[in-house]
Every structure is written in C-alpha cells, then in structure tokens.
C-alpha atoms as a PDB file:
ATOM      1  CA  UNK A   1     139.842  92.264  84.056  1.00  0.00           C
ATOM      2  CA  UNK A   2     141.627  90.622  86.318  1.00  0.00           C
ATOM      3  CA  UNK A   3     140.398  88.134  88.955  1.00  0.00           C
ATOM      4  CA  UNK A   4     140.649  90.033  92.159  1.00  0.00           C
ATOM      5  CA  UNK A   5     138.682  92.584  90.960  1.00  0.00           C
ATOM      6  CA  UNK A   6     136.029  90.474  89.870  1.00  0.00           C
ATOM      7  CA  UNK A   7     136.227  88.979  93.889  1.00  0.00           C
ATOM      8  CA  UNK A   8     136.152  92.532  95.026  1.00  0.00           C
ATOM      9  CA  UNK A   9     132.838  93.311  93.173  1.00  0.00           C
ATOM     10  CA  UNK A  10     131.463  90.269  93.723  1.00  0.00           C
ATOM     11  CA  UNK A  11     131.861  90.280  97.579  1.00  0.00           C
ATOM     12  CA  UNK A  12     130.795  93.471  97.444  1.00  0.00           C
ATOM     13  CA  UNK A  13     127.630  92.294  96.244  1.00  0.00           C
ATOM     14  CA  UNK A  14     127.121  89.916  98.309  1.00  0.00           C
ATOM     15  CA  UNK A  15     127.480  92.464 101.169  1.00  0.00           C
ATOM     16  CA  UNK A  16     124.824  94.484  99.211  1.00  0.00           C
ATOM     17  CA  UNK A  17     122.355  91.951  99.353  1.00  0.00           C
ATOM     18  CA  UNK A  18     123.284  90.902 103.064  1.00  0.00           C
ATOM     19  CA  UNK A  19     121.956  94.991 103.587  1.00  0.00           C
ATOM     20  CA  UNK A  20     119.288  94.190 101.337  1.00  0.00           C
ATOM     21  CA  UNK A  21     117.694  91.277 102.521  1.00  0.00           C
ATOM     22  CA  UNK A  22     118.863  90.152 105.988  1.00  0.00           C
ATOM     23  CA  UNK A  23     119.021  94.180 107.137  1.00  0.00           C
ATOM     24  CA  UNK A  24     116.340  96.571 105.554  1.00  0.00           C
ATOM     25  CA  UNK A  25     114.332  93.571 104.115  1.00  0.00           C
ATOM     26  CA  UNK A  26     113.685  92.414 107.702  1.00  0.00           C
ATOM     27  CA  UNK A  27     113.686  95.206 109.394  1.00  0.00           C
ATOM     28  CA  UNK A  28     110.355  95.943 107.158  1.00  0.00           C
ATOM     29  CA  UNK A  29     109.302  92.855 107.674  1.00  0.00           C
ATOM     30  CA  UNK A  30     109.664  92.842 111.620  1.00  0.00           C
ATOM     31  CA  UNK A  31     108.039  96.485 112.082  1.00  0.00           C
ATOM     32  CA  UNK A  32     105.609  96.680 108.977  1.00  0.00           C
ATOM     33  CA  UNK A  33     104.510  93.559 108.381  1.00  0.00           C
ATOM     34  CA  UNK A  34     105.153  93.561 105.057  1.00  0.00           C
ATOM     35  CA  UNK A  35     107.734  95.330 102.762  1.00  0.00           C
ATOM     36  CA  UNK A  36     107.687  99.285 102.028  1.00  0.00           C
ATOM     37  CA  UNK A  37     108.587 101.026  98.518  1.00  0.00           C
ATOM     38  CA  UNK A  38     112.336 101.302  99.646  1.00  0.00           C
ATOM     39  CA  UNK A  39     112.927  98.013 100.123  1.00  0.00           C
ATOM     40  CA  UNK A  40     110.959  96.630  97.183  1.00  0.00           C
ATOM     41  CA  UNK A  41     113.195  99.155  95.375  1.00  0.00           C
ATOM     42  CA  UNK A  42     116.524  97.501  96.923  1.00  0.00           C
ATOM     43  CA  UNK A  43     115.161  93.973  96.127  1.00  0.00           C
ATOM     44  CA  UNK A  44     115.215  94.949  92.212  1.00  0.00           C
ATOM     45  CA  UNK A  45     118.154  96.571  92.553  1.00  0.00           C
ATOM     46  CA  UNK A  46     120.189  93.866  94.099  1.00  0.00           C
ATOM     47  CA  UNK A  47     119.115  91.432  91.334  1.00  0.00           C
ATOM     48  CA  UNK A  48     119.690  94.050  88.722  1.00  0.00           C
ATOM     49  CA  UNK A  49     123.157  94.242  89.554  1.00  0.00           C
ATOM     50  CA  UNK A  50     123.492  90.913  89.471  1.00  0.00           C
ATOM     51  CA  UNK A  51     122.060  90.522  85.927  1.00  0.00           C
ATOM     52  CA  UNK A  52     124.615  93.132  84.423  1.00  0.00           C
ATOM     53  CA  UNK A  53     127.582  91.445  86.263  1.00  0.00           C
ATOM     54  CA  UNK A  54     126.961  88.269  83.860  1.00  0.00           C
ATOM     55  CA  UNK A  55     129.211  90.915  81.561  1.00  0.00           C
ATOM     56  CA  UNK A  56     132.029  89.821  83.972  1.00  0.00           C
ATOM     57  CA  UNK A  57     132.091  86.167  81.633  1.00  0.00           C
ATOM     58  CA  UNK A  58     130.071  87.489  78.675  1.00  0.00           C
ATOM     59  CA  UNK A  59     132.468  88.366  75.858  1.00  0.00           C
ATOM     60  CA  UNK A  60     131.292  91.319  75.067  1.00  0.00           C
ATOM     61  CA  UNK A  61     132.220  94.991  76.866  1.00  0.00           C
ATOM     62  CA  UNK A  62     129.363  96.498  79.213  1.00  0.00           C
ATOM     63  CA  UNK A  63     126.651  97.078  77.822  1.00  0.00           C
ATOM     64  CA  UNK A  64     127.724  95.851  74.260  1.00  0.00           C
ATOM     65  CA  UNK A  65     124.873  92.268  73.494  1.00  0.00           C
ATOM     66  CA  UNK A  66     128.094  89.557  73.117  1.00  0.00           C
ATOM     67  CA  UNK A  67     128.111  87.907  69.843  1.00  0.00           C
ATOM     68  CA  UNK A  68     126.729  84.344  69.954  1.00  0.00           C
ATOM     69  CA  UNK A  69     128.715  81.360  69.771  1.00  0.00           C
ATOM     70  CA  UNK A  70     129.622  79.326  66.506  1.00  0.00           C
ATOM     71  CA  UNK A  71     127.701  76.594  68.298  1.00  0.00           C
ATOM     72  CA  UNK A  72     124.187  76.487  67.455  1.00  0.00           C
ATOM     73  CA  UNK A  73     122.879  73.495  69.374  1.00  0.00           C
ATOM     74  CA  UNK A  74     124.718  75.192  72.588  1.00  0.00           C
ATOM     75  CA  UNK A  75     123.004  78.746  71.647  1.00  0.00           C
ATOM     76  CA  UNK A  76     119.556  76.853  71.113  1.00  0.00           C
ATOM     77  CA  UNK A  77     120.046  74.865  74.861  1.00  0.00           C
ATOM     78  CA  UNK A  78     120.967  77.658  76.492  1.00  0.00           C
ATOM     79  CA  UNK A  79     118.012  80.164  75.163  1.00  0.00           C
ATOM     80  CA  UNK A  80     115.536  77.658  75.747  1.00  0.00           C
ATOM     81  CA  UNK A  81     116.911  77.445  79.540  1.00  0.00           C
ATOM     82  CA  UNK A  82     116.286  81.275  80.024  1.00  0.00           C
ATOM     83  CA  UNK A  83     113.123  81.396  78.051  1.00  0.00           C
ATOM     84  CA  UNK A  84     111.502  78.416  79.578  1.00  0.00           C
ATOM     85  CA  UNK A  85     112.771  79.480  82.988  1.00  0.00           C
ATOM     86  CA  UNK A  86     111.721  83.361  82.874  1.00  0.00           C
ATOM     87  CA  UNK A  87     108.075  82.316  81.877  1.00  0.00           C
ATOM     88  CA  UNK A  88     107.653  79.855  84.345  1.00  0.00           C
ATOM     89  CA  UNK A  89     109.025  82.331  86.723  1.00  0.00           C
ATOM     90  CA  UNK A  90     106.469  85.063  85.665  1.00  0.00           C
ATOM     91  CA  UNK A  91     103.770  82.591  85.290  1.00  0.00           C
ATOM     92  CA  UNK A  92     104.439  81.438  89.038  1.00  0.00           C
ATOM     93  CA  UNK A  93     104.089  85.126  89.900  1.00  0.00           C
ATOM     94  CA  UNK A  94     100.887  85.743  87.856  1.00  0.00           C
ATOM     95  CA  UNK A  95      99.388  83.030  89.957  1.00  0.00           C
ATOM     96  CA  UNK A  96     100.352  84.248  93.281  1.00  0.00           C
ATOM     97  CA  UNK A  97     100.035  87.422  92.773  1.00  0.00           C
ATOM     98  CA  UNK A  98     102.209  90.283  91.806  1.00  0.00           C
ATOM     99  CA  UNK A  99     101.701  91.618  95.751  1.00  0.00           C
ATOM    100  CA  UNK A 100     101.818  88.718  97.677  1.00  0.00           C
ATOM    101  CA  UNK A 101     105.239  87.513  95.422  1.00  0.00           C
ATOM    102  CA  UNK A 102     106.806  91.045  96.677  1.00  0.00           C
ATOM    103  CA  UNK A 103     106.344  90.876  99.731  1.00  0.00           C
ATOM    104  CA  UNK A 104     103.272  93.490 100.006  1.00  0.00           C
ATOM    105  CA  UNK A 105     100.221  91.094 100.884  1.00  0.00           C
ATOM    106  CA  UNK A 106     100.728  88.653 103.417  1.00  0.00           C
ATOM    107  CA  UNK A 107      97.294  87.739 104.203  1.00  0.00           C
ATOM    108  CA  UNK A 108      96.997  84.404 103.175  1.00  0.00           C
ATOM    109  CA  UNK A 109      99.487  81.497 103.311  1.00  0.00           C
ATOM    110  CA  UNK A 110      99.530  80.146  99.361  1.00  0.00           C
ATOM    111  CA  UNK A 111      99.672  76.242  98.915  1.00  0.00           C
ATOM    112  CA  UNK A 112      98.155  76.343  95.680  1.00  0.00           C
ATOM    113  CA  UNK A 113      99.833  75.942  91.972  1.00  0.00           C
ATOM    114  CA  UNK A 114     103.767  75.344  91.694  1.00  0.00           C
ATOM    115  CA  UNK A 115     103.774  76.542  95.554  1.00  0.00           C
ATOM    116  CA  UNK A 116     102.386  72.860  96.596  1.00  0.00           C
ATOM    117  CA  UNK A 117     105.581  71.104  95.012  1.00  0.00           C
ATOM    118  CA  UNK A 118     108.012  73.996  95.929  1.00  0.00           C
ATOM    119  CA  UNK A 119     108.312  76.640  98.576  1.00  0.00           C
ATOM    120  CA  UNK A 120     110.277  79.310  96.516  1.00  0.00           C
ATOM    121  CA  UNK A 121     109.109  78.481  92.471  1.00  0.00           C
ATOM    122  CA  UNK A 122     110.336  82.145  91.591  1.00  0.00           C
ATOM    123  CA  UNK A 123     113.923  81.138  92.763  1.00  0.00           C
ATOM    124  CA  UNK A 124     113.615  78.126  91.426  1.00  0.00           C
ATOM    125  CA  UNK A 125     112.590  79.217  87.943  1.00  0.00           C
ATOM    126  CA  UNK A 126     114.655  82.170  87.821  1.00  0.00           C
ATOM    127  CA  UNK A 127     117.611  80.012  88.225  1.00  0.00           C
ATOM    128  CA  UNK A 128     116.683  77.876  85.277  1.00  0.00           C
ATOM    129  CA  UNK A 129     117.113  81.519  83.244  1.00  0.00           C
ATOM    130  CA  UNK A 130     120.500  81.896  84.818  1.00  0.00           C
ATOM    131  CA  UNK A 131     121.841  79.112  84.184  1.00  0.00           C
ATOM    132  CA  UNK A 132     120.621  79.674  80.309  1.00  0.00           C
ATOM    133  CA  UNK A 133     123.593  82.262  80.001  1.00  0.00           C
ATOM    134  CA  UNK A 134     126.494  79.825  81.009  1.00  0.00           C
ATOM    135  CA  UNK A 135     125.191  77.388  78.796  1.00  0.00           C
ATOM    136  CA  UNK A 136     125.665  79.541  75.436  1.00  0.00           C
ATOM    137  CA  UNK A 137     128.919  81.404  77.074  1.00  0.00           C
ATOM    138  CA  UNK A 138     130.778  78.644  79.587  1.00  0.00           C
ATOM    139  CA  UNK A 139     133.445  79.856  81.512  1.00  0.00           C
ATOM    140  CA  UNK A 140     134.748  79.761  85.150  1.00  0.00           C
ATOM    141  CA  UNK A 141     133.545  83.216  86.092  1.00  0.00           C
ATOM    142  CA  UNK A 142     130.135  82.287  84.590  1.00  0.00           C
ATOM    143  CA  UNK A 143     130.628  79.717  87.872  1.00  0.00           C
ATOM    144  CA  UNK A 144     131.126  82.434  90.056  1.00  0.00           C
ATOM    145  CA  UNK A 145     128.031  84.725  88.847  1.00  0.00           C
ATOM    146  CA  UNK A 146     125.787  81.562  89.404  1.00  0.00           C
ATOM    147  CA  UNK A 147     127.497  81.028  92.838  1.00  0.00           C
ATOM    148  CA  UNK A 148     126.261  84.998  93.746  1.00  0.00           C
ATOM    149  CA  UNK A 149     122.981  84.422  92.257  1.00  0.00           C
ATOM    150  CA  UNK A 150     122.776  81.512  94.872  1.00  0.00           C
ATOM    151  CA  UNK A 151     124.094  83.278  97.613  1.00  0.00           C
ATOM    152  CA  UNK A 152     121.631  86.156  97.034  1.00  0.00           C
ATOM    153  CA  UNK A 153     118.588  84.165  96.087  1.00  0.00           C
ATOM    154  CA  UNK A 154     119.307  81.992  99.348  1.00  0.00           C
ATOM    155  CA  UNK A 155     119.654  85.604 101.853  1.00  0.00           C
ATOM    156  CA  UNK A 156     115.850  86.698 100.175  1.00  0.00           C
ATOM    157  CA  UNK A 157     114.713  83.071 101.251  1.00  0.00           C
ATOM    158  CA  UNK A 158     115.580  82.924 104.735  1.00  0.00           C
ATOM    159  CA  UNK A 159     114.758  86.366 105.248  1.00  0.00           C
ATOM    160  CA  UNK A 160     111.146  85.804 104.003  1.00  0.00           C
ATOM    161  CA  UNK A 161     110.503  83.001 106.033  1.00  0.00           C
ATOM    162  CA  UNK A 162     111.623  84.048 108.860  1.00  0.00           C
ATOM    163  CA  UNK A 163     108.881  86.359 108.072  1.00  0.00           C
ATOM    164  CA  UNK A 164     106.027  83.919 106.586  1.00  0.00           C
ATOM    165  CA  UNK A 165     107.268  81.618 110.096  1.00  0.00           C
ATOM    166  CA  UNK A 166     106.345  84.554 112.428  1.00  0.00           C
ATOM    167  CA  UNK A 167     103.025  85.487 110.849  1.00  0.00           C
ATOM    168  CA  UNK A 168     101.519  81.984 110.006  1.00  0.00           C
ATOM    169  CA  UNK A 169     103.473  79.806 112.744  1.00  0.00           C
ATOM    170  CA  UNK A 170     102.268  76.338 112.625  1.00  0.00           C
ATOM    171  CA  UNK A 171     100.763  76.602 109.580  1.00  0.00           C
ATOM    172  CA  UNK A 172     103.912  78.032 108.150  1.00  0.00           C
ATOM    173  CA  UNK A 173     106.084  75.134 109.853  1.00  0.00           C
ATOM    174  CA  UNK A 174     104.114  72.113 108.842  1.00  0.00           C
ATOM    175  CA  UNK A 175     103.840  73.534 105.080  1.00  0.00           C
ATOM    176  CA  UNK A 176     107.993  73.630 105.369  1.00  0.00           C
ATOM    177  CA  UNK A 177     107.711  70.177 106.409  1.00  0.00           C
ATOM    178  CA  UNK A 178     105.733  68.845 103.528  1.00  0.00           C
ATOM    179  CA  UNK A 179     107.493  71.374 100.718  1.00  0.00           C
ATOM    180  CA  UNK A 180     110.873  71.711  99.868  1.00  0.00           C
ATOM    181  CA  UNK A 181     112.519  74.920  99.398  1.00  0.00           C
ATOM    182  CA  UNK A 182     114.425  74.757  96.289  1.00  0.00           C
ATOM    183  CA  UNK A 183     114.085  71.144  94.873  1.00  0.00           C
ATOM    184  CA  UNK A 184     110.583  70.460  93.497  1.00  0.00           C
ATOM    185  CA  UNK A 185     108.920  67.691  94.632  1.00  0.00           C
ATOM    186  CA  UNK A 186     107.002  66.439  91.694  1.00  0.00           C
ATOM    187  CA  UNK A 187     104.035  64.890  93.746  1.00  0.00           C
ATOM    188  CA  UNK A 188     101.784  65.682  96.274  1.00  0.00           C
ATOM    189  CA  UNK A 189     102.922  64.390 100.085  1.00  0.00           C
ATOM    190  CA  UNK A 190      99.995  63.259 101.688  1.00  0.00           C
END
C-alpha cells in the first residue's frame, strides 16, 4: 500500500480519537460525571482500530497472523514485551478496579499500587505490549503505528484529568505534583 494512504488512515484516526476522547469522552465527563455505555463503547473502539492497523507493517494481509521472523532471539524479545506488558496492564486494572479504570466510578482518588509511582500504569503498560510487535516485525511504519498509539493514548490522558482535576481539585493537583504521568518513578516522593 502505498504511503499516503497509510497517512490518510492514520490521520483519520487520529481525528477519530480527537471525537472520541477530547469530544464525547468529555462531554460525558463534564455533564455525567462519569462515562456512559456510548462512550465506553467508542473508547474500545478507538483502540481496536488501532490494534488491527499494526497490519499496516505486519507482513501478513488483514486478518491473515504474519509468519514469524527467522530470528528467534528477536521473536522471543518481542513476545515477552507484549506478554509482560498486557499482564501488567490487566493486573494494574484488577487492582483499581475494572469501573474506576473505565471511567464509571469516580468516587475515590486511587494512590495505591502502581498508581503511587505512575499516574496512567494502563498507558504505560499497554505501551510495553505495543512496542512488543515492532520488536519481532521492525519497520518504519511500525514507527508510525507507535507514534498513533501515542497520540491516542496521550488525548484519553488529558481528557481524564481534566476530569479527575475538576472532581478532586487539590487533591488531584498535588498527587500530579508528586506522580508522573507516563515515566514511573520507581520510589516513593516524600
């Protein structure tokens, strides 16, 4: 396929999510407090898409499972990466709870578990998976599909705490101040 095309979906995409997350997301957020059916729908649908547009560097056609390399060790890396990633991920989500990590229970600000060294674990883990794919496959549009992912991930973020920032206020600001959103701090600040 040919470049431009792959530039066309992709910004296409990224318009997607900008209706997704920074439109009908918030709008949910600002009048409901929390998010309704439809927009949990267009949250899994938004990173559904982007899952099946990894075919755009996998060598296989849609929805064909590509061949793995010749490379073991690569294959091996790469798995782990998704594996390790996608369980941490779920595990984060187990321990927030599956309601509170969508967006439907906003009672309580969570501090506790991977949330105390990062603000967004989920993202964080869930990019460790992505970037599993590129390992066993390399290519330059397996650049651009983790660019989207980043781009997407990052319009959820700010949308949600915009959110968290209106409902907890200084609660919500001084736990920004102390966590990092994306890159884990690996102790405690006191």
């Amino acid at each position: 396929m040919n470049i431009y095309i792959y530039l066309v979906v992709y910004l296409l995409t990224i318009l997607f999510a900008y209706y997704v997350f920074r439109v009908a997301v918030r709008k949910d957020y600002e009048k409901k407090g929390g998010l309704s059916n439809y927009a949990t729908v267009l949250e899994f649908l938004i990173f559904a898409i982007h899952a099946n547009l990894s075919y755009t560097f996998l060598p296989a056609p849609y929805p064909e499972m590509p061949a793995y390399p010749d490379n073991q060790p690569l294959v091996a890396f790469g798995t782990s990466f998704m594996i390790i990633g996608i369980s941490l991920m779920l595990w984060a989500m187990s321990g927030f709870g599956f309601k509170k990590a969508f967006g439907q229970d906003t009672q309580t600000l969570n501090r506790y578990g991977f949330y105390q060294y990062v603000r967004n674990p989920q993202i964080v883990f869930y990019s460790i998976a992505v970037l599993g794919m590129p390992v066993i496959w390399p290519s330059f549009y397996a650049l651009g599909w983790i660019l989207l992912y980043a781009i997407i991930a990052h319009m959820m973020v700010i949308t949600e705490e915009e959110h968290l920032l209106r409902i907890y206020k200084e609660d919500y600001k001084n736990y920004c101040e102390d966590v990092p959103r994306y890159i884990p701090r690996l102790w405690r600040k006191k």
